[in-house]
PDB file of N, CA and C in Angstrom:
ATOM      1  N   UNK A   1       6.887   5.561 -27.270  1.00  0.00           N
ATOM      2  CA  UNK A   1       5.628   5.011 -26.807  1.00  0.00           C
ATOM      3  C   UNK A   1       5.787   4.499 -25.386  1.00  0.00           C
ATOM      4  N   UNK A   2       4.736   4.529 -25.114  1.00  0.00           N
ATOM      5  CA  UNK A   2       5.030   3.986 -23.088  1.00  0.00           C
ATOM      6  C   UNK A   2       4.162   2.665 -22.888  1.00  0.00           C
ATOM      7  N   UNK A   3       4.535   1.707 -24.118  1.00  0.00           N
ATOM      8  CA  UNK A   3       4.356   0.510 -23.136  1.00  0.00           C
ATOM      9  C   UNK A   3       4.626   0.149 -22.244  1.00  0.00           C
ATOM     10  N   UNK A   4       3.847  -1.429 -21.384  1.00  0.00           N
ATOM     11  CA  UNK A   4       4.383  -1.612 -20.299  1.00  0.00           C
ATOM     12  C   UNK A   4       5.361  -0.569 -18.934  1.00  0.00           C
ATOM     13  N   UNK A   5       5.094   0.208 -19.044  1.00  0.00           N
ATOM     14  CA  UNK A   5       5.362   1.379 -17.948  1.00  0.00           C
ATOM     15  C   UNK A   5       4.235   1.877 -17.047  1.00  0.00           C
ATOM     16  N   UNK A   6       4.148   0.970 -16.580  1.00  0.00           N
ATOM     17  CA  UNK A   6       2.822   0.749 -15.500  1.00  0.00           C
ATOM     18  C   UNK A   6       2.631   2.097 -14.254  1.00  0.00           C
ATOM     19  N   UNK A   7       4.225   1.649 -13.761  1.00  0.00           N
ATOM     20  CA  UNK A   7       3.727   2.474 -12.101  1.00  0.00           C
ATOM     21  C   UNK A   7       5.110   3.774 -12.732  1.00  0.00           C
ATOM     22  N   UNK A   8       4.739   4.715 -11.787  1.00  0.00           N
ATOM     23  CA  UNK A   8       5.336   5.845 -11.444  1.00  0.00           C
ATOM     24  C   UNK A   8       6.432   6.044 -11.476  1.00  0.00           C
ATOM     25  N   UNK A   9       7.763   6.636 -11.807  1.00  0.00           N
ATOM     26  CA  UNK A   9       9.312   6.502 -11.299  1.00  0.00           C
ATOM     27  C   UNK A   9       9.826   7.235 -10.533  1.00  0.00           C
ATOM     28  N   UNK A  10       9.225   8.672  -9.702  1.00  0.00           N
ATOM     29  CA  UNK A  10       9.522   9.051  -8.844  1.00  0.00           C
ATOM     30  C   UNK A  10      10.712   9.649  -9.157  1.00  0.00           C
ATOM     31  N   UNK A  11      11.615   9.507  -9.844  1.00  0.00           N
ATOM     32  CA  UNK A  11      12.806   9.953 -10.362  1.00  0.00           C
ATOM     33  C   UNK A  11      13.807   8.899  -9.138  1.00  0.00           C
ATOM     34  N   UNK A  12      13.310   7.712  -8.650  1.00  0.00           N
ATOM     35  CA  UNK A  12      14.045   6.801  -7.893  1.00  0.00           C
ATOM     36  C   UNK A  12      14.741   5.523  -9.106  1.00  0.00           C
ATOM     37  N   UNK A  13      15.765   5.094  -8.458  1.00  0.00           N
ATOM     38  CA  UNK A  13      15.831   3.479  -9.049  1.00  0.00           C
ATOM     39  C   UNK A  13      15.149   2.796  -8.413  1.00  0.00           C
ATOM     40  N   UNK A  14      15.252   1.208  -9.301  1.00  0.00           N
ATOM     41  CA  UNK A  14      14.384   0.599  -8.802  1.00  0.00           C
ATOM     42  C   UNK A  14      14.410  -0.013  -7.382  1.00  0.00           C
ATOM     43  N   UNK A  15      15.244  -0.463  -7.194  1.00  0.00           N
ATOM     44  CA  UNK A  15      15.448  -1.093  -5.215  1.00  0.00           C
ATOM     45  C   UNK A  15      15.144   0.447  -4.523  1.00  0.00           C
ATOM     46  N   UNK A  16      15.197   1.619  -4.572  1.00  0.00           N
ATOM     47  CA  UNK A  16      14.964   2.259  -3.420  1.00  0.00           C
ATOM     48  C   UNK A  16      12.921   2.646  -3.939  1.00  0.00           C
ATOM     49  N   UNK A  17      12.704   2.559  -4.777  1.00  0.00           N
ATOM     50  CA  UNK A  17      11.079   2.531  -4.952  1.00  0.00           C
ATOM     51  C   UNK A  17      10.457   1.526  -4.600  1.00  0.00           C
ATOM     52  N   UNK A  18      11.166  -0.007  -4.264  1.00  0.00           N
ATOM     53  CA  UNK A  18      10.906  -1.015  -3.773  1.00  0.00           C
ATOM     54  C   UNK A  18      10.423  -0.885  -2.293  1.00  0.00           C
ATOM     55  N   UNK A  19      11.626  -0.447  -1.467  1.00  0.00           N
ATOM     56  CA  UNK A  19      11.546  -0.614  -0.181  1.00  0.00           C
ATOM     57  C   UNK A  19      10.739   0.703   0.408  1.00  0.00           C
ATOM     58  N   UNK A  20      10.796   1.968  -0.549  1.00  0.00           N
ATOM     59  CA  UNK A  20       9.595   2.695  -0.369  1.00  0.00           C
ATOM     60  C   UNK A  20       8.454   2.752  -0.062  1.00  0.00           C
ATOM     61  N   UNK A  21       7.934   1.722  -1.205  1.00  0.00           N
ATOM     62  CA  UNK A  21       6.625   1.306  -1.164  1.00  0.00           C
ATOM     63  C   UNK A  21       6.425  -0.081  -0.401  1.00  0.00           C
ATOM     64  N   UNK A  22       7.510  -0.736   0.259  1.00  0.00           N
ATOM     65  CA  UNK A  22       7.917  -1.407   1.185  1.00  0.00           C
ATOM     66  C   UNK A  22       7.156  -1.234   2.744  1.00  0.00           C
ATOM     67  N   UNK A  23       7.962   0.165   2.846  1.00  0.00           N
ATOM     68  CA  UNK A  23       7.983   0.860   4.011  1.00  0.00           C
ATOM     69  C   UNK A  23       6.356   1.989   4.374  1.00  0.00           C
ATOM     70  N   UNK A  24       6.020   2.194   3.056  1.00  0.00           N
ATOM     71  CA  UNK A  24       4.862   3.040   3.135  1.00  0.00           C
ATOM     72  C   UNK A  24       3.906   1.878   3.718  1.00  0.00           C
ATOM     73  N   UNK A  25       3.908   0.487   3.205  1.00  0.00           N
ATOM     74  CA  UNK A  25       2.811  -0.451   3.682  1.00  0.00           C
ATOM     75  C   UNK A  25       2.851  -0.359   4.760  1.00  0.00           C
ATOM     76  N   UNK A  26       3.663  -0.983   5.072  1.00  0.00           N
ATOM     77  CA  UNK A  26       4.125  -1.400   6.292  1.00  0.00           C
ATOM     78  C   UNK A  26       3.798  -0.714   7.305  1.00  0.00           C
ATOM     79  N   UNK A  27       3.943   1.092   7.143  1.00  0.00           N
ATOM     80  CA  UNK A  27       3.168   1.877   8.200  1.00  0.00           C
ATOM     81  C   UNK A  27       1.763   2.232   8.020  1.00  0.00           C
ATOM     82  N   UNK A  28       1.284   1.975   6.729  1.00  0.00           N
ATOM     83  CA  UNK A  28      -0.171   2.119   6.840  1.00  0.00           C
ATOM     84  C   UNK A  28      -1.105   0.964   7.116  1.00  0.00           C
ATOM     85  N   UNK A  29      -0.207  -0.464   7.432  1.00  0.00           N
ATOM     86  CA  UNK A  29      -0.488  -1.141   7.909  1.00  0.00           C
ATOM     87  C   UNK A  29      -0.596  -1.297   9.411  1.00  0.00           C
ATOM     88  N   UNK A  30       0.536  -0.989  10.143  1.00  0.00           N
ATOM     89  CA  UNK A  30       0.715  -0.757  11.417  1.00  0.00           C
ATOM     90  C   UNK A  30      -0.648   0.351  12.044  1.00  0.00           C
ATOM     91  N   UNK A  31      -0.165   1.493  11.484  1.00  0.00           N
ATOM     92  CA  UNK A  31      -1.044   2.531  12.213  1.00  0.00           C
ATOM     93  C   UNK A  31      -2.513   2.570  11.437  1.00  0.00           C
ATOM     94  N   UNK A  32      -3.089   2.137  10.204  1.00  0.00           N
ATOM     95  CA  UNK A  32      -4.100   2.615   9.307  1.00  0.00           C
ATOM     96  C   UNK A  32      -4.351   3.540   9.172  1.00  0.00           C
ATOM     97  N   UNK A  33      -3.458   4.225   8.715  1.00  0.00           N
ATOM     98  CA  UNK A  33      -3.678   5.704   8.673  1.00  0.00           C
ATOM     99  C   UNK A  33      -2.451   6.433   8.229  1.00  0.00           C
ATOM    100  N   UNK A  34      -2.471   7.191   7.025  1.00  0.00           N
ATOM    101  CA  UNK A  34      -0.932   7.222   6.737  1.00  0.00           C
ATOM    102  C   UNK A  34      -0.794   9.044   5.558  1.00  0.00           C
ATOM    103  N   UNK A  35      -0.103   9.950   5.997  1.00  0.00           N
ATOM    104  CA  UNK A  35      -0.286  11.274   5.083  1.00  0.00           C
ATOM    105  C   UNK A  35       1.283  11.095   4.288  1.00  0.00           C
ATOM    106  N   UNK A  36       0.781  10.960   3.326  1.00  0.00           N
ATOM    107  CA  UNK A  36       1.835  11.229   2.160  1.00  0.00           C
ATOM    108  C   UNK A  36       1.611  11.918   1.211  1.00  0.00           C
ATOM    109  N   UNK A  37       2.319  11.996  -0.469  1.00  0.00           N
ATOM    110  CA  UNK A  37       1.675  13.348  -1.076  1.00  0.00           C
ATOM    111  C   UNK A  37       0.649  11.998  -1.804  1.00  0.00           C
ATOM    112  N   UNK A  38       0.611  13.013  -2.630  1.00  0.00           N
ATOM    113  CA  UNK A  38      -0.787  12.500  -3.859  1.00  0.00           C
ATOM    114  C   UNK A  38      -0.299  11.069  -4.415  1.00  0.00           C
ATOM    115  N   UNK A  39       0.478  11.525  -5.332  1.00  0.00           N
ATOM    116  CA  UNK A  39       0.709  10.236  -5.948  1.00  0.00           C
ATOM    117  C   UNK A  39       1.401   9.494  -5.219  1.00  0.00           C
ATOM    118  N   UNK A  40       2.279   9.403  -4.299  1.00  0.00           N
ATOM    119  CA  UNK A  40       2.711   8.542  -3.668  1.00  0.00           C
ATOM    120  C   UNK A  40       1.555   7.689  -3.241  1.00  0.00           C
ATOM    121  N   UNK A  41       0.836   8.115  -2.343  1.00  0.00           N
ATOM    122  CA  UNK A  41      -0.808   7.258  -1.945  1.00  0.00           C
ATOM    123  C   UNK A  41      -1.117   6.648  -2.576  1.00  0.00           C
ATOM    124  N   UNK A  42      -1.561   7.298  -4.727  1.00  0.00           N
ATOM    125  CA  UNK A  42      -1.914   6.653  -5.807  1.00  0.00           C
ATOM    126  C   UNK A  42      -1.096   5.297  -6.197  1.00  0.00           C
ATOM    127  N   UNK A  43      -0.138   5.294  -6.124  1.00  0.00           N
ATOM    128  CA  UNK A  43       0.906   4.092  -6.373  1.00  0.00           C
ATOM    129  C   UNK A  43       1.074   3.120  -5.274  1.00  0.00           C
ATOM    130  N   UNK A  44       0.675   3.224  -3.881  1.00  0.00           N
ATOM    131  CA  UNK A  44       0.267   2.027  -2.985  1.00  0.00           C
ATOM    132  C   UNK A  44      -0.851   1.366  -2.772  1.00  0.00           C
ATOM    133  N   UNK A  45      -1.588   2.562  -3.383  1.00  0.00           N
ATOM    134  CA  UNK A  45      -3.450   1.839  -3.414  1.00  0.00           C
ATOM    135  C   UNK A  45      -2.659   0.563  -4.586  1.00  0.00           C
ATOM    136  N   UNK A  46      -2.267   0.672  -5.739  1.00  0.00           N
ATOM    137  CA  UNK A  46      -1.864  -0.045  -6.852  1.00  0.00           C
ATOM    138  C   UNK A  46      -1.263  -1.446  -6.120  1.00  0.00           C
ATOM    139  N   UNK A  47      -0.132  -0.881  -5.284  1.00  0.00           N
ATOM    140  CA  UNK A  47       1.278  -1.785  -4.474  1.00  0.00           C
ATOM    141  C   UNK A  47       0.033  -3.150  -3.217  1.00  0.00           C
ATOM    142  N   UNK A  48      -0.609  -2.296  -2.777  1.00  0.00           N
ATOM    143  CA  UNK A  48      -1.814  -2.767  -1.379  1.00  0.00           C
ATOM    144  C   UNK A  48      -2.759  -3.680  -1.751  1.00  0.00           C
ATOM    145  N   UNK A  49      -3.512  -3.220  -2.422  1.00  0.00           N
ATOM    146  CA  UNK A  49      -4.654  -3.641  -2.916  1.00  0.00           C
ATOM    147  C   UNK A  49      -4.322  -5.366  -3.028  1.00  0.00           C
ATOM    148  N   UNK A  50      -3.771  -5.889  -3.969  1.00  0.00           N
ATOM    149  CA  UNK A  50      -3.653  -6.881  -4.542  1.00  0.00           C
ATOM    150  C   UNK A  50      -3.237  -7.844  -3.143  1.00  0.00           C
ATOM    151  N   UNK A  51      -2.225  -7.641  -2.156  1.00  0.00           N
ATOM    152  CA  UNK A  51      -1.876  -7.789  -0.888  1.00  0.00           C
ATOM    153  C   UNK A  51      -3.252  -7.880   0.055  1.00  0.00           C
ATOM    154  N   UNK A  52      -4.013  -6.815  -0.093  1.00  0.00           N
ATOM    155  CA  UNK A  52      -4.913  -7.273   1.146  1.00  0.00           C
ATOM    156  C   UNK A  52      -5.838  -8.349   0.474  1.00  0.00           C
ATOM    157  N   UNK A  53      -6.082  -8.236  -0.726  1.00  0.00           N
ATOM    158  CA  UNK A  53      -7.030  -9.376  -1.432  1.00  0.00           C
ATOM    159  C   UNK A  53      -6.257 -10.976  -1.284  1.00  0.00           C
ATOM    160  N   UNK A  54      -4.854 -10.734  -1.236  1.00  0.00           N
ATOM    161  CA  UNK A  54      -4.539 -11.992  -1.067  1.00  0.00           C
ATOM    162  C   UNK A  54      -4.773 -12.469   0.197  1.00  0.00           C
ATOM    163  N   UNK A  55      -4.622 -11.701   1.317  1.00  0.00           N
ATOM    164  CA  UNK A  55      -4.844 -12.203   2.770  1.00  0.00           C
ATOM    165  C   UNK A  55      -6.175 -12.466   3.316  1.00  0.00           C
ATOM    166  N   UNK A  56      -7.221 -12.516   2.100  1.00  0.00           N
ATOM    167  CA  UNK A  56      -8.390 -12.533   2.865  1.00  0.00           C
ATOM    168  C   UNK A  56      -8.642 -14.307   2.769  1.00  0.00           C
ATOM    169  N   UNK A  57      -7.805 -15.124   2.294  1.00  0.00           N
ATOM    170  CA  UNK A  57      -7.888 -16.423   2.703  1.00  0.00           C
ATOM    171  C   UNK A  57      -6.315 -17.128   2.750  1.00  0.00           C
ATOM    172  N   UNK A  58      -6.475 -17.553   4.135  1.00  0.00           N
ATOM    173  CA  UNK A  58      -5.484 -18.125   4.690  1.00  0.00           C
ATOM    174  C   UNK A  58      -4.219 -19.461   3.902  1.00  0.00           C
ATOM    175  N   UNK A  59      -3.364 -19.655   3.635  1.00  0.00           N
ATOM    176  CA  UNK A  59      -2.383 -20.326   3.258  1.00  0.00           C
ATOM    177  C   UNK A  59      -1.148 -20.785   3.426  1.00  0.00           C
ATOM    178  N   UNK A  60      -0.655 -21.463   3.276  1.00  0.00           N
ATOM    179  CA  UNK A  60       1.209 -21.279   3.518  1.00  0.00           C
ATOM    180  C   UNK A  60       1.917 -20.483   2.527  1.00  0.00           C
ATOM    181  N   UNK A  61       0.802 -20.810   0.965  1.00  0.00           N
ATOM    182  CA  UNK A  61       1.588 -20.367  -0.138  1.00  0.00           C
ATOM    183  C   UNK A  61       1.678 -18.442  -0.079  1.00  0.00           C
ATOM    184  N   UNK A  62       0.143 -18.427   0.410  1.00  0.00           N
ATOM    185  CA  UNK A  62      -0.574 -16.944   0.869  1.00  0.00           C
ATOM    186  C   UNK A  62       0.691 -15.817   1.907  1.00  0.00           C
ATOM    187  N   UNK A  63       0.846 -17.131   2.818  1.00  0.00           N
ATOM    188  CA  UNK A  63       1.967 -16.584   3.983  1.00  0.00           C
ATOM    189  C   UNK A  63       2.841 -16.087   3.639  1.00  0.00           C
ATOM    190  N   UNK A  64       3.711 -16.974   2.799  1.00  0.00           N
ATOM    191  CA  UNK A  64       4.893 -16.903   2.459  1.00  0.00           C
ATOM    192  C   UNK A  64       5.388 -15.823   1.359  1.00  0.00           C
ATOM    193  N   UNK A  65       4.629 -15.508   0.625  1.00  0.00           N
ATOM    194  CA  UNK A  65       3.992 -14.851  -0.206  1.00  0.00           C
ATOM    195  C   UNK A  65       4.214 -13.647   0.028  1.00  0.00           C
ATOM    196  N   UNK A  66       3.106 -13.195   1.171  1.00  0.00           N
ATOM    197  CA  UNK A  66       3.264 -11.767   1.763  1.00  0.00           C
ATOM    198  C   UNK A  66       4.592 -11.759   2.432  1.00  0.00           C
ATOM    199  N   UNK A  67       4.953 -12.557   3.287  1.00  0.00           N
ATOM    200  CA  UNK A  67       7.014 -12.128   3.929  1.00  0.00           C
ATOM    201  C   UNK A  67       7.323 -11.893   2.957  1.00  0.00           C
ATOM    202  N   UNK A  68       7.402 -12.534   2.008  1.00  0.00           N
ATOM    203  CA  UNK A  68       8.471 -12.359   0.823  1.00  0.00           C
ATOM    204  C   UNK A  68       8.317 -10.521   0.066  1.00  0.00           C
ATOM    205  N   UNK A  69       6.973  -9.901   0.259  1.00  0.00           N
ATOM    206  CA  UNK A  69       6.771  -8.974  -0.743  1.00  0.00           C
ATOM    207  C   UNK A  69       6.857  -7.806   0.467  1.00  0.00           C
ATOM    208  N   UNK A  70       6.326  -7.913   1.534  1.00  0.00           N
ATOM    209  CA  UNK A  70       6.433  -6.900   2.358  1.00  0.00           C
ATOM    210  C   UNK A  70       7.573  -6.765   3.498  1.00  0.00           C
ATOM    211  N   UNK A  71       7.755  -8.327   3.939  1.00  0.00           N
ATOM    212  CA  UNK A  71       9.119  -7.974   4.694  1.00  0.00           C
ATOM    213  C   UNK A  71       8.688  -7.950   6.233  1.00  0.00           C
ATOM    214  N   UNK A  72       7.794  -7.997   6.604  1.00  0.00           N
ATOM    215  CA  UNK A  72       7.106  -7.485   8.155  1.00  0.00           C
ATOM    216  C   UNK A  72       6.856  -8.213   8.279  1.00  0.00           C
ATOM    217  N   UNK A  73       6.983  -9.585   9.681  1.00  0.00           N
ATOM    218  CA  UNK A  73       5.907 -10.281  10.080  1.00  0.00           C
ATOM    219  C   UNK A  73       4.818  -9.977  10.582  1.00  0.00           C
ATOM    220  N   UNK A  74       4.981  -8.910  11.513  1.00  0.00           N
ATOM    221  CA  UNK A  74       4.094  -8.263  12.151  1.00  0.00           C
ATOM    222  C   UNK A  74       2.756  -7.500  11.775  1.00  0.00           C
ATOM    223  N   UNK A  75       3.154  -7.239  10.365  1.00  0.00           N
ATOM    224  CA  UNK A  75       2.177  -6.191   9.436  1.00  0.00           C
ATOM    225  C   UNK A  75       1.585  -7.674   9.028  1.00  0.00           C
ATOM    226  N   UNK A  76       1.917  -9.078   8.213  1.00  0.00           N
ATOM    227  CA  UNK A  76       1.709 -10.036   8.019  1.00  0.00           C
ATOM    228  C   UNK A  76       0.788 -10.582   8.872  1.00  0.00           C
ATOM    229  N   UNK A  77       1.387 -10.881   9.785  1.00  0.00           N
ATOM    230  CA  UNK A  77      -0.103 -11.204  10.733  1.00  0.00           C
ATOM    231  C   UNK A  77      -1.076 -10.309  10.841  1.00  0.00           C
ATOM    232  N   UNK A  78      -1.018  -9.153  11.237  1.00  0.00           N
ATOM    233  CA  UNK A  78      -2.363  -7.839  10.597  1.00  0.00           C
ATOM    234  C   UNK A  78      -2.852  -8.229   9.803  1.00  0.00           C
ATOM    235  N   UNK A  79      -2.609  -8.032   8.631  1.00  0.00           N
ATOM    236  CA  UNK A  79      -3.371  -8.200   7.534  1.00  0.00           C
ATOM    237  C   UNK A  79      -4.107 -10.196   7.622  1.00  0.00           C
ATOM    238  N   UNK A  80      -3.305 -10.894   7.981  1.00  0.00           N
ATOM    239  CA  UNK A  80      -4.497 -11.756   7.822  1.00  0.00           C
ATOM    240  C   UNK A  80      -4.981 -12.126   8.951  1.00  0.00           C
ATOM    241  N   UNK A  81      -5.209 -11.324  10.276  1.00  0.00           N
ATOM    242  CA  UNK A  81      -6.098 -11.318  11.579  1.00  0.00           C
ATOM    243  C   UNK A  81      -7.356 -10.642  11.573  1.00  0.00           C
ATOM    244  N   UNK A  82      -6.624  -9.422  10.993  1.00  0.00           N
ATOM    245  CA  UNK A  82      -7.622  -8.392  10.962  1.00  0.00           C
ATOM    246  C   UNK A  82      -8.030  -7.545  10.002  1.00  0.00           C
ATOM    247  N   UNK A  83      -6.850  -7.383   8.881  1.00  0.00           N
ATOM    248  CA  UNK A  83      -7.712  -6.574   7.789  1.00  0.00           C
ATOM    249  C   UNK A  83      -8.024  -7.627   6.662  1.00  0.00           C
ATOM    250  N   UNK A  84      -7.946  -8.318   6.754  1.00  0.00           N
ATOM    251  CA  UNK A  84      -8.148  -9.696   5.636  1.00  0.00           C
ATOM    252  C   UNK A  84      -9.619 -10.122   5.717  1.00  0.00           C
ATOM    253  N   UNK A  85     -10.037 -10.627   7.281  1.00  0.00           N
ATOM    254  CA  UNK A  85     -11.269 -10.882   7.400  1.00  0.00           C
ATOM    255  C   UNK A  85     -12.577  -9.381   7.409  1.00  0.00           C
ATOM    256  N   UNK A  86     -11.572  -8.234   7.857  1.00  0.00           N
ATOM    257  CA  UNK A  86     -12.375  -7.346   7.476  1.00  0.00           C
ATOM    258  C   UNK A  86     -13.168  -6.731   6.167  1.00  0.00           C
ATOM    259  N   UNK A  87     -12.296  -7.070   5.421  1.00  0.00           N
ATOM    260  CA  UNK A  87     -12.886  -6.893   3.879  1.00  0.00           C
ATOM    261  C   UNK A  87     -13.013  -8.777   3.139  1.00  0.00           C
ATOM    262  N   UNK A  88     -13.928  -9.293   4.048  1.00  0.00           N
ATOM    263  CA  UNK A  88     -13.676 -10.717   2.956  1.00  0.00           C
ATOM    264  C   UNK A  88     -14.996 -10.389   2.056  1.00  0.00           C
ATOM    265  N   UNK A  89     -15.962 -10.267   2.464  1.00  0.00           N
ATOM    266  CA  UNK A  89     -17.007  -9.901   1.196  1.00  0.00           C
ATOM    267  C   UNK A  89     -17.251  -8.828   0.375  1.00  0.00           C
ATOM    268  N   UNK A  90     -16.242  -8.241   0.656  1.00  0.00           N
ATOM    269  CA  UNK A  90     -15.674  -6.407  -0.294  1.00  0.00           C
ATOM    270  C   UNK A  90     -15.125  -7.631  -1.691  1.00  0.00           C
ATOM    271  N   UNK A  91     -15.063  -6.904  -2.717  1.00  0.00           N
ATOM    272  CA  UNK A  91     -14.764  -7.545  -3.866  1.00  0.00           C
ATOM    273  C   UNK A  91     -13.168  -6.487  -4.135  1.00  0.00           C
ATOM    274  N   UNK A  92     -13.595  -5.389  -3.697  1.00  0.00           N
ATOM    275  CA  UNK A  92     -11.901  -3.988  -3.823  1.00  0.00           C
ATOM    276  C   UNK A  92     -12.470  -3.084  -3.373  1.00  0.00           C
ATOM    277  N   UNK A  93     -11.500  -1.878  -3.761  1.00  0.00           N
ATOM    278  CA  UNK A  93     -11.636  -0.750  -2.557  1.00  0.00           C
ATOM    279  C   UNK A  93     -11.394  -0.650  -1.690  1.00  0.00           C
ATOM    280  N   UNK A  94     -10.322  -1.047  -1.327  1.00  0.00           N
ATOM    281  CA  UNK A  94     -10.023  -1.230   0.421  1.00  0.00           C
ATOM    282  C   UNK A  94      -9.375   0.141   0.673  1.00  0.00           C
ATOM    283  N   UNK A  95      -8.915   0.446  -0.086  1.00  0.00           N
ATOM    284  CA  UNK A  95      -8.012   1.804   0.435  1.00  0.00           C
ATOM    285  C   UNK A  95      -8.596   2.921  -0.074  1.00  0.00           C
ATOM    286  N   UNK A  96      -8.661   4.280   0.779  1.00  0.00           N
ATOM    287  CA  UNK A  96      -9.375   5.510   0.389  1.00  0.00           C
ATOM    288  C   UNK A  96      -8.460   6.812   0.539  1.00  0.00           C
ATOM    289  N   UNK A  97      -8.520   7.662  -0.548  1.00  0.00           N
ATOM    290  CA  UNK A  97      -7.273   8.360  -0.513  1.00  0.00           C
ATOM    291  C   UNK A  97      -8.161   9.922  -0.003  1.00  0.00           C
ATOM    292  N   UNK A  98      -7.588  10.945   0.611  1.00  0.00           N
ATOM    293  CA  UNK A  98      -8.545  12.050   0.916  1.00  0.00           C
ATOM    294  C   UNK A  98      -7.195  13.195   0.295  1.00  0.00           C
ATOM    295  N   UNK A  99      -8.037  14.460  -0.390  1.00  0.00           N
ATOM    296  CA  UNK A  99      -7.011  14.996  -0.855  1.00  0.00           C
ATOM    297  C   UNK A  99      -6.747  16.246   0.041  1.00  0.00           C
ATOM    298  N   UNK A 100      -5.497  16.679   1.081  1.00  0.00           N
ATOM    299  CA  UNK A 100      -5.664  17.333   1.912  1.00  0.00           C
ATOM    300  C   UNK A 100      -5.049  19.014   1.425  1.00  0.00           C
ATOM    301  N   UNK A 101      -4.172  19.033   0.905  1.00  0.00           N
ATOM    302  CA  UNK A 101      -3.667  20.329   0.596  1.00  0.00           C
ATOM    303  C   UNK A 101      -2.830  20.296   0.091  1.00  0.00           C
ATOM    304  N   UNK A 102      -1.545  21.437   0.268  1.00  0.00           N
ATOM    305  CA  UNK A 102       0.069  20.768  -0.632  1.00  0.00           C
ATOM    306  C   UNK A 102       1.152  21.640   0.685  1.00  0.00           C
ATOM    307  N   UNK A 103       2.221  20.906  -0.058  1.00  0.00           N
ATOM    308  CA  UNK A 103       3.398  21.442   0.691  1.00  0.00           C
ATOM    309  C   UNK A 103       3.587  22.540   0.720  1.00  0.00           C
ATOM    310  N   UNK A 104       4.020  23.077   1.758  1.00  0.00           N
ATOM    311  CA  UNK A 104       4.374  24.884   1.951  1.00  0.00           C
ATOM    312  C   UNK A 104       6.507  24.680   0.828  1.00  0.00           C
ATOM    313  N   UNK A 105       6.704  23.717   0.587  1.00  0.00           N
ATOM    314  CA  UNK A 105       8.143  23.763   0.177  1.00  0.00           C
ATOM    315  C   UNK A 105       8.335  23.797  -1.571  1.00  0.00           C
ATOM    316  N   UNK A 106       7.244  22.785  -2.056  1.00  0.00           N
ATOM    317  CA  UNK A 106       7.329  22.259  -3.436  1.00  0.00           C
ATOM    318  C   UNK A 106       6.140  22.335  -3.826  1.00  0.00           C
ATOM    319  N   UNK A 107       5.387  22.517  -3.604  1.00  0.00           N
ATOM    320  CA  UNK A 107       3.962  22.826  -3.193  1.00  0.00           C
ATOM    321  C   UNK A 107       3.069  21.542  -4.169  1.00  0.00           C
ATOM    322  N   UNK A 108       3.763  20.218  -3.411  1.00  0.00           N
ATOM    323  CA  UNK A 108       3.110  19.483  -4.106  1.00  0.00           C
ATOM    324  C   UNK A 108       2.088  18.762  -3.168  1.00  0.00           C
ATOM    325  N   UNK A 109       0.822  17.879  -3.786  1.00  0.00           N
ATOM    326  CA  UNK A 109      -0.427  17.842  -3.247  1.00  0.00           C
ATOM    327  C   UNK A 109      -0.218  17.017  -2.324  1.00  0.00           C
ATOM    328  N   UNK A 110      -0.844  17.059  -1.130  1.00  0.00           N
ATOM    329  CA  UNK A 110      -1.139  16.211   0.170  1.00  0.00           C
ATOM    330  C   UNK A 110      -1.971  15.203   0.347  1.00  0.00           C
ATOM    331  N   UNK A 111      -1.939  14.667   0.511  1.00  0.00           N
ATOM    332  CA  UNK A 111      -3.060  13.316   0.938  1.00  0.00           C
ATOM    333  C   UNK A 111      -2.840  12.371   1.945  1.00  0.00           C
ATOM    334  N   UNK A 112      -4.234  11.638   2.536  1.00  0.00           N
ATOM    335  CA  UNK A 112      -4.675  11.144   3.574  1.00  0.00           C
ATOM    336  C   UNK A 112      -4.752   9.649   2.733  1.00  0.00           C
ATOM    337  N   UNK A 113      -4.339   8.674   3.380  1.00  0.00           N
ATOM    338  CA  UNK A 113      -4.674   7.155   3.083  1.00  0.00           C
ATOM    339  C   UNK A 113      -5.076   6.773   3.951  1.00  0.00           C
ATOM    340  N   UNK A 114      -6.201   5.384   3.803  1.00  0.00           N
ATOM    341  CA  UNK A 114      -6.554   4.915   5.266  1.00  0.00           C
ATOM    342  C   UNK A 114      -7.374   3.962   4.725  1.00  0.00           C
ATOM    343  N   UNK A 115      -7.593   2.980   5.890  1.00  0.00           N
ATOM    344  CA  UNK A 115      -8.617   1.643   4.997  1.00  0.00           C
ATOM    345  C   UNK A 115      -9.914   2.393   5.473  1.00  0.00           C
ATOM    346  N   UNK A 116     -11.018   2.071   3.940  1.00  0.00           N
ATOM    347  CA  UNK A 116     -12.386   2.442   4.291  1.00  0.00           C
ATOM    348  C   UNK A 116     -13.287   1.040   4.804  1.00  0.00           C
TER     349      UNK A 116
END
């Protein structure tokens, strides 16, 4: 049975799916705009979401919070300068996935992330 088996395994352990989805923020934070495959996208909308909802009101506990989970100051201050107040009366949905094609190698599916 597959209780509690929430997110994806990628066929990774767990610390390198960590800093994965670490590192995926972090640049779709930086640039807003980010092509990875399918489910990878599907499993940061999951990882994001909860993150930008926390930054849409300011804290120490809020602050500290996000260093601790993402690791970036820089993406940290983003999110509560500018994408925090951008979605404060959005309730969710912040992230929009577009499905673009697949790999010419594994031919697995492509996709577009980006804040809507």
């Amino acid at each position: 049975m597959r209780h509690f088996l929430k997110f994806r395994k990628f066929n990774f352990n767990n610390d390198y799916r960590k800093s994965l989805f670490i590192n995926l923020s972090n640049s779709l934070i930086k640039y807003e705009f980010l092509k990875t495959t399918l489910f990878k996208s599907k499993e940061l909308r999951i990882f994001l979401e909860p993150l930008i909802n926390i930054s849409k009101n300011f804290s120490d506990f809020n602050f500290k919070f996000l260093i601790k989970k993402i690791k970036n100051i820089d993406s940290v201050f983003k999110l509560f300068k500018i994408i925090g107040p951008r979605y404060y009366l959005r309730n969710g949905g912040y992230l929009k996935i577009y499905k673009f094609g697949y790999k010419k190698g594994d031919n697995s599916p492509i996709s577009f992330i980006n804040f809507s």
